[in-house]
Protein backbone atom coordinates (compact mmCIF):
# COMPACT_ATOMS: atom_id res chain seq x y z
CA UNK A 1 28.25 60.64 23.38
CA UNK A 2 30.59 60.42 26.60
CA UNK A 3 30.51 56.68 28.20
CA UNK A 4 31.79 56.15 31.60
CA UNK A 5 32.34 52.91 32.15
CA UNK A 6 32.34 52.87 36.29
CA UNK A 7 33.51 50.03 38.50
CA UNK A 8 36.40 48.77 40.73
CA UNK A 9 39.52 48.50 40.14
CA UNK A 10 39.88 44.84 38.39
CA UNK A 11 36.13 45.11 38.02
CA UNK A 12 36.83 44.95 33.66
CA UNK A 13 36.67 48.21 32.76
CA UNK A 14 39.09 49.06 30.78
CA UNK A 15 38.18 45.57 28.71
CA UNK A 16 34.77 46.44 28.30
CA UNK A 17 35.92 49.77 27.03
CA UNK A 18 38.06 48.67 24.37
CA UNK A 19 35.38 46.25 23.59
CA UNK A 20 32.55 48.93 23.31
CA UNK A 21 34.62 51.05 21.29
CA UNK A 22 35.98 48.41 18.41
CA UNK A 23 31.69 48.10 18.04
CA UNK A 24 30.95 51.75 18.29
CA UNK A 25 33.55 53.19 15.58
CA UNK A 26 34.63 56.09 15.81
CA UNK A 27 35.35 55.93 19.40
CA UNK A 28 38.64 57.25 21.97
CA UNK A 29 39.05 55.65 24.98
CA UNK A 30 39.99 57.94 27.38
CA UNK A 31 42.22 55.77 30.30
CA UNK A 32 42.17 59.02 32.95
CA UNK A 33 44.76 56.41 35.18
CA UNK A 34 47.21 57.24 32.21
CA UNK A 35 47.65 60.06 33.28
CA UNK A 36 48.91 59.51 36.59
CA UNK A 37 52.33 57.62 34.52
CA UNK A 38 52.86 61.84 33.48
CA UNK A 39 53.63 62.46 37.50
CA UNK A 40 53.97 58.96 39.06
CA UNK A 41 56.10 61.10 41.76
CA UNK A 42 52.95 63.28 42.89
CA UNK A 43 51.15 61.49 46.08
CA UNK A 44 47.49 60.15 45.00
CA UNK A 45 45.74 62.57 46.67
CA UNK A 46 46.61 65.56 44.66
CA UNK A 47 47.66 63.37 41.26
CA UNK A 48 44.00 62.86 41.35
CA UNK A 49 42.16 66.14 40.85
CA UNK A 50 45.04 67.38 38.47
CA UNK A 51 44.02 63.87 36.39
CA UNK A 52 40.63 65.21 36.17
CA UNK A 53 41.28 68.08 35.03
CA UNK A 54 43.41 67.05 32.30
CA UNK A 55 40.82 64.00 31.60
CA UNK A 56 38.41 67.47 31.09
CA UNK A 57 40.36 68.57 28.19
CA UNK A 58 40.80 65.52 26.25
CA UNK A 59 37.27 64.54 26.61
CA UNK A 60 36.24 67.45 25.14
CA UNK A 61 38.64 67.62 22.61
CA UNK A 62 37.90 64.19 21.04
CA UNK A 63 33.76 65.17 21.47
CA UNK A 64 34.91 68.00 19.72
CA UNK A 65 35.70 66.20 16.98
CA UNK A 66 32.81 64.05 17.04
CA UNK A 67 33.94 60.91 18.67
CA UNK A 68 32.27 58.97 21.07
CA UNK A 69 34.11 59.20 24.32
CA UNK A 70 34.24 55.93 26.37
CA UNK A 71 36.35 56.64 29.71
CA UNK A 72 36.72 53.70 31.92
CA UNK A 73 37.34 54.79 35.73
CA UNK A 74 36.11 54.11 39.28
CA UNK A 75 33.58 57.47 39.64
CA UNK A 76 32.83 58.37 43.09
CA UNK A 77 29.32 60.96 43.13
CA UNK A 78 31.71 63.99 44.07
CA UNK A 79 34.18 62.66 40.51
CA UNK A 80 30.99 62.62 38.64
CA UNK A 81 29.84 65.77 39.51
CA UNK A 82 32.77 67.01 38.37
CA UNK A 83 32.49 65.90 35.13
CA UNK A 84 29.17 67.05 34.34
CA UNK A 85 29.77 70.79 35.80
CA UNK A 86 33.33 70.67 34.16
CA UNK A 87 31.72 69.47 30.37
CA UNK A 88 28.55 71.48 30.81
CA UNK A 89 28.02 71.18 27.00
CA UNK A 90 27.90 67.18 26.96
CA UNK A 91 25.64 66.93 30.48
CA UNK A 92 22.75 65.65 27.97
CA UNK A 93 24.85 63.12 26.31
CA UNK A 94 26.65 61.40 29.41
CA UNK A 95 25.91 57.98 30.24
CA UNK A 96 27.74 55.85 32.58
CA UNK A 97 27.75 52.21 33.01
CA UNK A 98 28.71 50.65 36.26
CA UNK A 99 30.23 47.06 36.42
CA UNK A 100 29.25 45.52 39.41
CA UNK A 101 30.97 42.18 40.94
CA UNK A 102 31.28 40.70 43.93
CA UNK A 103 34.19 41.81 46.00
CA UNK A 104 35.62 38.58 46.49
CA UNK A 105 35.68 38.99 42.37
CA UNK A 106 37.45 42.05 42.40
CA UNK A 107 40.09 40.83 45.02
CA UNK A 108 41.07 37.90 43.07
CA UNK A 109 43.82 37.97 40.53
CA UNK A 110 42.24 37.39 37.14
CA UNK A 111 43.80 36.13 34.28
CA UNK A 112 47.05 37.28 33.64
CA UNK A 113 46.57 40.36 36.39
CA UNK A 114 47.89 39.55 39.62
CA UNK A 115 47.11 42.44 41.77
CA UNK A 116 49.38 44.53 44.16
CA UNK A 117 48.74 44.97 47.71
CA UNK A 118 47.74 48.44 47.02
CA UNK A 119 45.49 47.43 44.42
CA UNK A 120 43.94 45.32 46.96
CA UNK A 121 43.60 48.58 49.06
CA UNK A 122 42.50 50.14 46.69
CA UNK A 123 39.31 47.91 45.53
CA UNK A 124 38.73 47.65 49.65
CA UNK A 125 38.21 51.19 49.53
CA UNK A 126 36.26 51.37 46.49
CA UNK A 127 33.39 49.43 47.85
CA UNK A 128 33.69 51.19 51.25
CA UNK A 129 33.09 53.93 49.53
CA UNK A 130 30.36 52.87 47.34
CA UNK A 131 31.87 52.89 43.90
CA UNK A 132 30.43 49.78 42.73
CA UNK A 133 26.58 50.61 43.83
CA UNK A 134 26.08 54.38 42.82
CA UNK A 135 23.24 56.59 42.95
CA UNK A 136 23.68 57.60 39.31
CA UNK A 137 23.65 55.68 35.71
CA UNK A 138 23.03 52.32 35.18
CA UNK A 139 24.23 49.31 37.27
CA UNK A 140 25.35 46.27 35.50
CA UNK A 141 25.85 43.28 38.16
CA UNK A 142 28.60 41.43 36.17
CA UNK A 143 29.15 38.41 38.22
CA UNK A 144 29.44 35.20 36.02
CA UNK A 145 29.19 37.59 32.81
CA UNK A 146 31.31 37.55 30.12
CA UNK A 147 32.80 41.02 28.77
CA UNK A 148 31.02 39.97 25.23
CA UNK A 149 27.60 40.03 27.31
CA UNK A 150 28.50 43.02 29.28
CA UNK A 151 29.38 44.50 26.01
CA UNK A 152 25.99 43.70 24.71
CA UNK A 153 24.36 45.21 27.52
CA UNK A 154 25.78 48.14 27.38
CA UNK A 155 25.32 48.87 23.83
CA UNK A 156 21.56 48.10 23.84
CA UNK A 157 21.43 50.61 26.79
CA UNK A 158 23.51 53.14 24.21
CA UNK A 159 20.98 52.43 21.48
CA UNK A 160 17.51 53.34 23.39
């Protein structure tokens, strides 16, 4: 099983993905902005299709194995399209999960996080853009949430 866990930047997805995969067992999380640290030099623009690619690989080579593969980034319709030509074998068993929040949520600095100006930016764009309301998976309005619920939602979605 290959979990996307969609959102925002500062939307909690890399929290609920850590979360989900202490319950699951057997689970790699799969933090595709981790690779960026390999070329921090490369502008974003071309850092992120070479990301993709490599995010490609290591999916498949933890599915491989039989883990559960929970990857927590912001998935545009092109990104996931992408994904599902580029892992043809795991199309069937592909779920993502998209944490939805209010963008005034997203903006503000959250517990010990205090975000950048491009951060900022960057979760301005995301909603332009659509990121937190796709036309794909499930959408999981997390306002007033905690990540405990939102992991329980998620992992009764898993289970049917």
């Amino acid at each position: 099983m290959i979990i996307f866990i969609n959102g925002s930047i500062n939307s909690g997805k890399s929290t609920v993905a850590k979360e989900l995969a202490e319950k699951l067992g057997n689970a790699a999380v799969v933090e595709i902005d981790a690779l960026r640290e390999f070329i921090p030099w490369m502008p974003l623009e071309k850092a992120i299709p070479l990301n993709l690619e490599n995010a490609v690989s290591v999916i498949r080579n933890f599915a491989k194995e039989g883990m559960s593969v929970i990857v927590p980034y912001p998935l545009s319709r092109k990104n996931y399209d992408y994904f599902c030509v580029n892992l043809p074998e795991y199309k069937d068993c592909i779920q993502v999960y998209t944490l939805s929040l209010k963008i005034e949520s997203a903006l503000a600095d959250r517990g010990s996080r205090t975000l950048t100006d491009l951060e900022r930016e960057r979760i301005t764009y995301h909603y332009s853009i659509g990121i937190p309301s796709p036309d794909f998976g499930r959408i999981i309005d997390t306002n007033n949430k905690s990540i405990k619920e939102v992991v329980e939602m998620v992992l009764g979605f898993v289970s049917e």
